[in-house]
C-alpha atoms as a PDB file:
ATOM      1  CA  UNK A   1      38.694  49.993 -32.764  1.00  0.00           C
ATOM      2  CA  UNK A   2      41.406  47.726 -32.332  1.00  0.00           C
ATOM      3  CA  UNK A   3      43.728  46.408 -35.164  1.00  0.00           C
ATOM      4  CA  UNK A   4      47.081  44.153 -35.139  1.00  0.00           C
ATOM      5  CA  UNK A   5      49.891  45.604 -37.482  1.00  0.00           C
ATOM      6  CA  UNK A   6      52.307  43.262 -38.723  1.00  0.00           C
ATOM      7  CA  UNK A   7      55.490  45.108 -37.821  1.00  0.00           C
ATOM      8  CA  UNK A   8      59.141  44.547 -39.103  1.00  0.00           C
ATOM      9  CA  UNK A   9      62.200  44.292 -36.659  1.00  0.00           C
ATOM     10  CA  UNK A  10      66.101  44.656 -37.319  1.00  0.00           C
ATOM     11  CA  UNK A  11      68.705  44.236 -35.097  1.00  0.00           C
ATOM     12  CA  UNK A  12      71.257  46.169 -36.093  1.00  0.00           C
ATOM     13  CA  UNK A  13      73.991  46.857 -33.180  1.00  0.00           C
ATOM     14  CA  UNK A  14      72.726  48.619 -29.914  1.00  0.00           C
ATOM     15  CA  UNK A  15      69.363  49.452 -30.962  1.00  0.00           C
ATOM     16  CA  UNK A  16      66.066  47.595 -32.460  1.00  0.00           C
ATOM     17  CA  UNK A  17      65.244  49.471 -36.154  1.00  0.00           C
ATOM     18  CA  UNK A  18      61.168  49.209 -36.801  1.00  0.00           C
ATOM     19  CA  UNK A  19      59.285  49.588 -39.870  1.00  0.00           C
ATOM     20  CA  UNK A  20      55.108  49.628 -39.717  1.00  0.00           C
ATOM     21  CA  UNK A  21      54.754  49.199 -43.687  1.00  0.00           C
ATOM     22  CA  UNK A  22      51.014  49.720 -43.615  1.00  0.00           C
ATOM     23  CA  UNK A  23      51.273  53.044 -42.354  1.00  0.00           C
ATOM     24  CA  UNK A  24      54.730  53.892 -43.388  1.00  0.00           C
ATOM     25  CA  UNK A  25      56.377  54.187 -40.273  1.00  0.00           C
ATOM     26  CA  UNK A  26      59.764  54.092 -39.380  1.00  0.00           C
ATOM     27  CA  UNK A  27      61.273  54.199 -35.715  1.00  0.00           C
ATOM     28  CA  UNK A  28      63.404  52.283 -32.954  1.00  0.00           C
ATOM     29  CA  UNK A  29      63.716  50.494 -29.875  1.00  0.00           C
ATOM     30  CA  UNK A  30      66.882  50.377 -27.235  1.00  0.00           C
ATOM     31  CA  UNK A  31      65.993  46.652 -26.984  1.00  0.00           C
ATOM     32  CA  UNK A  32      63.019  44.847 -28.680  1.00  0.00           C
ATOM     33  CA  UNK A  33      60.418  45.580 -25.642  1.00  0.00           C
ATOM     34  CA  UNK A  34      61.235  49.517 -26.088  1.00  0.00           C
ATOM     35  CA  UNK A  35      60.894  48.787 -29.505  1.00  0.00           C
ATOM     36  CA  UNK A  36      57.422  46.957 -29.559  1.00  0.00           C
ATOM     37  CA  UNK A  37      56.508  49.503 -27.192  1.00  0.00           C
ATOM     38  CA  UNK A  38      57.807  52.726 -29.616  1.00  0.00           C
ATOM     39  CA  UNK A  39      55.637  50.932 -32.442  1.00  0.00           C
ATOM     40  CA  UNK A  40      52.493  50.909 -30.835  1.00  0.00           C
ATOM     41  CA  UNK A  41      52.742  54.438 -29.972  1.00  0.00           C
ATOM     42  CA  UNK A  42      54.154  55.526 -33.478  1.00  0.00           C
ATOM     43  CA  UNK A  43      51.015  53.016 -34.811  1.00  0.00           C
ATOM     44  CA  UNK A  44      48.574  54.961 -32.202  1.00  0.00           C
ATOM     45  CA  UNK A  45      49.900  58.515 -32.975  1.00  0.00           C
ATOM     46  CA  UNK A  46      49.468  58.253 -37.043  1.00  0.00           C
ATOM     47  CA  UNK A  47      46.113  56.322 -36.561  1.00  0.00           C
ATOM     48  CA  UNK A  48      44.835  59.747 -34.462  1.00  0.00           C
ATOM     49  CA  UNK A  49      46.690  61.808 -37.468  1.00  0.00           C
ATOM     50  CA  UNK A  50      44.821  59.631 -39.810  1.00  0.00           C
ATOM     51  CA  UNK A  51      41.582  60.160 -38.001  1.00  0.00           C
ATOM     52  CA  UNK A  52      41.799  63.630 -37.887  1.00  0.00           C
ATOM     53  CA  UNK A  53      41.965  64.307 -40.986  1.00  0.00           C
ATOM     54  CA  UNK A  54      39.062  62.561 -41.885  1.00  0.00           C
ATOM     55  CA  UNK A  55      40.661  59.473 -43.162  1.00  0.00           C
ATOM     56  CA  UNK A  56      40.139  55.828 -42.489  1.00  0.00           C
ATOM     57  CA  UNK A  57      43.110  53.974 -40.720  1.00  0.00           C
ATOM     58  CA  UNK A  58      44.251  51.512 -43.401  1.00  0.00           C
ATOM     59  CA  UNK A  59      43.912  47.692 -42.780  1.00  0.00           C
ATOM     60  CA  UNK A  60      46.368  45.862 -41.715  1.00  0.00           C
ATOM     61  CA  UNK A  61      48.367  43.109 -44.151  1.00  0.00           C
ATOM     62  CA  UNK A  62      48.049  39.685 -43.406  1.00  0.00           C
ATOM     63  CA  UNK A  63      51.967  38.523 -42.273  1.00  0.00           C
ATOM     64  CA  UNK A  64      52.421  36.145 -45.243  1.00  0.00           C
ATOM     65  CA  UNK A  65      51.977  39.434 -47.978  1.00  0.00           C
ATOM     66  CA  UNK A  66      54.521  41.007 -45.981  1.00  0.00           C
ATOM     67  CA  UNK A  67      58.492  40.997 -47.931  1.00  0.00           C
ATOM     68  CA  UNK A  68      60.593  41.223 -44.625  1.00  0.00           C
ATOM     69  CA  UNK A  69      63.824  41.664 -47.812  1.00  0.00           C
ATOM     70  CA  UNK A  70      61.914  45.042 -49.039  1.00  0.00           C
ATOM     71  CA  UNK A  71      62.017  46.069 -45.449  1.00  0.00           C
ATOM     72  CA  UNK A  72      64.067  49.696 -45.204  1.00  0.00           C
ATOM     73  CA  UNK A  73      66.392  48.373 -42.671  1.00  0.00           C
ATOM     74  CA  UNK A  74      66.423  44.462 -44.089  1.00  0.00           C
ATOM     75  CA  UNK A  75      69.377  42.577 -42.520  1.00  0.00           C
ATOM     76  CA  UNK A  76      69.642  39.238 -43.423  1.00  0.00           C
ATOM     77  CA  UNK A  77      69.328  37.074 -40.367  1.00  0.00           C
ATOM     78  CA  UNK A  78      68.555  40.359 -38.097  1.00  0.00           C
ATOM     79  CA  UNK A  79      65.539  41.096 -39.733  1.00  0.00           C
ATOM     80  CA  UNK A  80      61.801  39.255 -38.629  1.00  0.00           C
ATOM     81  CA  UNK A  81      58.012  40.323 -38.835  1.00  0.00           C
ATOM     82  CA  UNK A  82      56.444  40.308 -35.383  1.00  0.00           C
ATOM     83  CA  UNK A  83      52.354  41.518 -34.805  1.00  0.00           C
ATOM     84  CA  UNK A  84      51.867  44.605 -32.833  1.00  0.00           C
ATOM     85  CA  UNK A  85      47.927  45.230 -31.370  1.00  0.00           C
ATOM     86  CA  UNK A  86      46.536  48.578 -30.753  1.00  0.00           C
ATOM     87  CA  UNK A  87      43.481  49.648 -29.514  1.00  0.00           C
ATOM     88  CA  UNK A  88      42.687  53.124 -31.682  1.00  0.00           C
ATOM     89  CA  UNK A  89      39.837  54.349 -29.275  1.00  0.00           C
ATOM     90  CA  UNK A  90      42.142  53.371 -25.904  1.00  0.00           C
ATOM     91  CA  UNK A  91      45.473  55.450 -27.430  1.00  0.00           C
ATOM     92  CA  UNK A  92      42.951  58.201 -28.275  1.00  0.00           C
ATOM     93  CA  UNK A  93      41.780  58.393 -24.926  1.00  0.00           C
ATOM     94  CA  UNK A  94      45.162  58.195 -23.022  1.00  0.00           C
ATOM     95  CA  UNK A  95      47.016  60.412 -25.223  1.00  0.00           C
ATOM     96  CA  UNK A  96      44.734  63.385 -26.747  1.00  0.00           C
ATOM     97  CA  UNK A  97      43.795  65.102 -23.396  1.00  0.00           C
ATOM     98  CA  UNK A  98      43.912  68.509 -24.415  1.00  0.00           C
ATOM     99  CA  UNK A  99      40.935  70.628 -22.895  1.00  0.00           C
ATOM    100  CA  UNK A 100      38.354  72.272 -25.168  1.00  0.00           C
ATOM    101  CA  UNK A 101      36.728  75.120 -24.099  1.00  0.00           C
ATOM    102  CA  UNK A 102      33.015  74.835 -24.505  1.00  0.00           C
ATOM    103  CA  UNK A 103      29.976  77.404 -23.309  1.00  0.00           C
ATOM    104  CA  UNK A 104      27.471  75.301 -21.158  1.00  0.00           C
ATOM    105  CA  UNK A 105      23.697  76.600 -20.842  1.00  0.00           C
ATOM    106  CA  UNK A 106      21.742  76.251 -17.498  1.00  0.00           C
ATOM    107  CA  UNK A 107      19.146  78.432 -15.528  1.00  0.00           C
ATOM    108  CA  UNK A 108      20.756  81.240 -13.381  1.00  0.00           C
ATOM    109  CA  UNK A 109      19.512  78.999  -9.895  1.00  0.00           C
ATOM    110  CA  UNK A 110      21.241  75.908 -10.767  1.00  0.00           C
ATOM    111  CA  UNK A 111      23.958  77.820 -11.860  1.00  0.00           C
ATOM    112  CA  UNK A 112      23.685  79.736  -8.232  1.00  0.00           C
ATOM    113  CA  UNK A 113      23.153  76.848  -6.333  1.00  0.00           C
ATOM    114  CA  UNK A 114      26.577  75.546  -8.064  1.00  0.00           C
ATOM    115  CA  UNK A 115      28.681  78.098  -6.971  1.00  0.00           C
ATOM    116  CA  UNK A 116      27.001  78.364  -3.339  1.00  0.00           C
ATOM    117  CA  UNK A 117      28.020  74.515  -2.624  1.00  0.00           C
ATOM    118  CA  UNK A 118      31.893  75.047  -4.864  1.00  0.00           C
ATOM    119  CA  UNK A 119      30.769  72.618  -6.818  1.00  0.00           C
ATOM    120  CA  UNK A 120      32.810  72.349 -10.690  1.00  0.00           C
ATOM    121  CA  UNK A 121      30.730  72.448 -13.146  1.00  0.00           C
ATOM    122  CA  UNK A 122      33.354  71.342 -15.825  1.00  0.00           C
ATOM    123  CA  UNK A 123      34.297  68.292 -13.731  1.00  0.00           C
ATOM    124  CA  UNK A 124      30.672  67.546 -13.022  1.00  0.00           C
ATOM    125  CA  UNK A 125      30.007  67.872 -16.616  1.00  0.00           C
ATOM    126  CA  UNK A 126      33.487  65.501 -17.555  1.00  0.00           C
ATOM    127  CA  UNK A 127      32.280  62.713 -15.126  1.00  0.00           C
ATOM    128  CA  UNK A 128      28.246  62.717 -16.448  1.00  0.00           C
ATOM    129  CA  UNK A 129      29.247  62.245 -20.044  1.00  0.00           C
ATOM    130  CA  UNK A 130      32.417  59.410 -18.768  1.00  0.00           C
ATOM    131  CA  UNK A 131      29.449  57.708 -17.621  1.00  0.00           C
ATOM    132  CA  UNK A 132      26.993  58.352 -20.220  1.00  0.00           C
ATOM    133  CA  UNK A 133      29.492  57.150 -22.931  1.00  0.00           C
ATOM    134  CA  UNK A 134      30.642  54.802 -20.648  1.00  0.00           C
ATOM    135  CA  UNK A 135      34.152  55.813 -20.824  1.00  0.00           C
ATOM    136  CA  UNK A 136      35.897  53.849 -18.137  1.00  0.00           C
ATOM    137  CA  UNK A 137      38.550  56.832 -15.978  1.00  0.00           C
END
């Protein structure tokens, strides 16, 4: 599921202030590509939150409904609206990689025959169902 957030950038000294409004995010940047880059992962991180929960990720405004003055860290001349993309399913499967343990059922001779040639069944498993999904590595 990919989406394009219209995101809101201040200058303000040594740093790059952001502010996602549709998802009420707040963060920074050292410089404005760190700070592009820190949105898309703040954007990615509360769209899994969202997810989890069993909520749909909101839509994103169009840029001309968006008040770059009501922005949090609004600095006249410092402040603009840039887009930042994200692809929901992509930051998903790049960042939540923690293992779940699940029981597998097969007859006792595969099973055998498995551990005779040291073959791993979990990995065999995680690379039939990357293909099956088609889930690019």
């Amino acid at each position: 599921m990919k989406k394009v957030y219209p995101v809101i950038f201040t200058h303000d000294a040594d740093v790059f202030l952001v502010e996602v409004p549709d998802l009420e995010i707040l963060t920074e940047g050292s410089d404005l590509v760190n700070a592009i880059y820190m949105a898309r992962d703040a954007i990615g991180l509360k769209g899994i939150a969202i997810e989890d929960e069993g909520d749909e990720v909101p839509e994103p405004s169009e840029v001309e409904n968006i008040d770059v003055k009501k922005s949090v860290f609004y600095k006249d001349k410092n402040s603009f609206i840039s887009l930042v993309d994200i692809d929901f399913s992509e930051y998903r499967r790049r960042h939540d990689n923690k293992m779940v343990r699940r029981n597998v059922t097969l007859p006792n001779w595969m099973n055998v025959a498995a551990e005779k040639e040291n073959i791993n069944v979990s990995k065999v498993l995680q690379e039939a169902l990357s293909e099956r999904l088609q889930i690019a590595k």
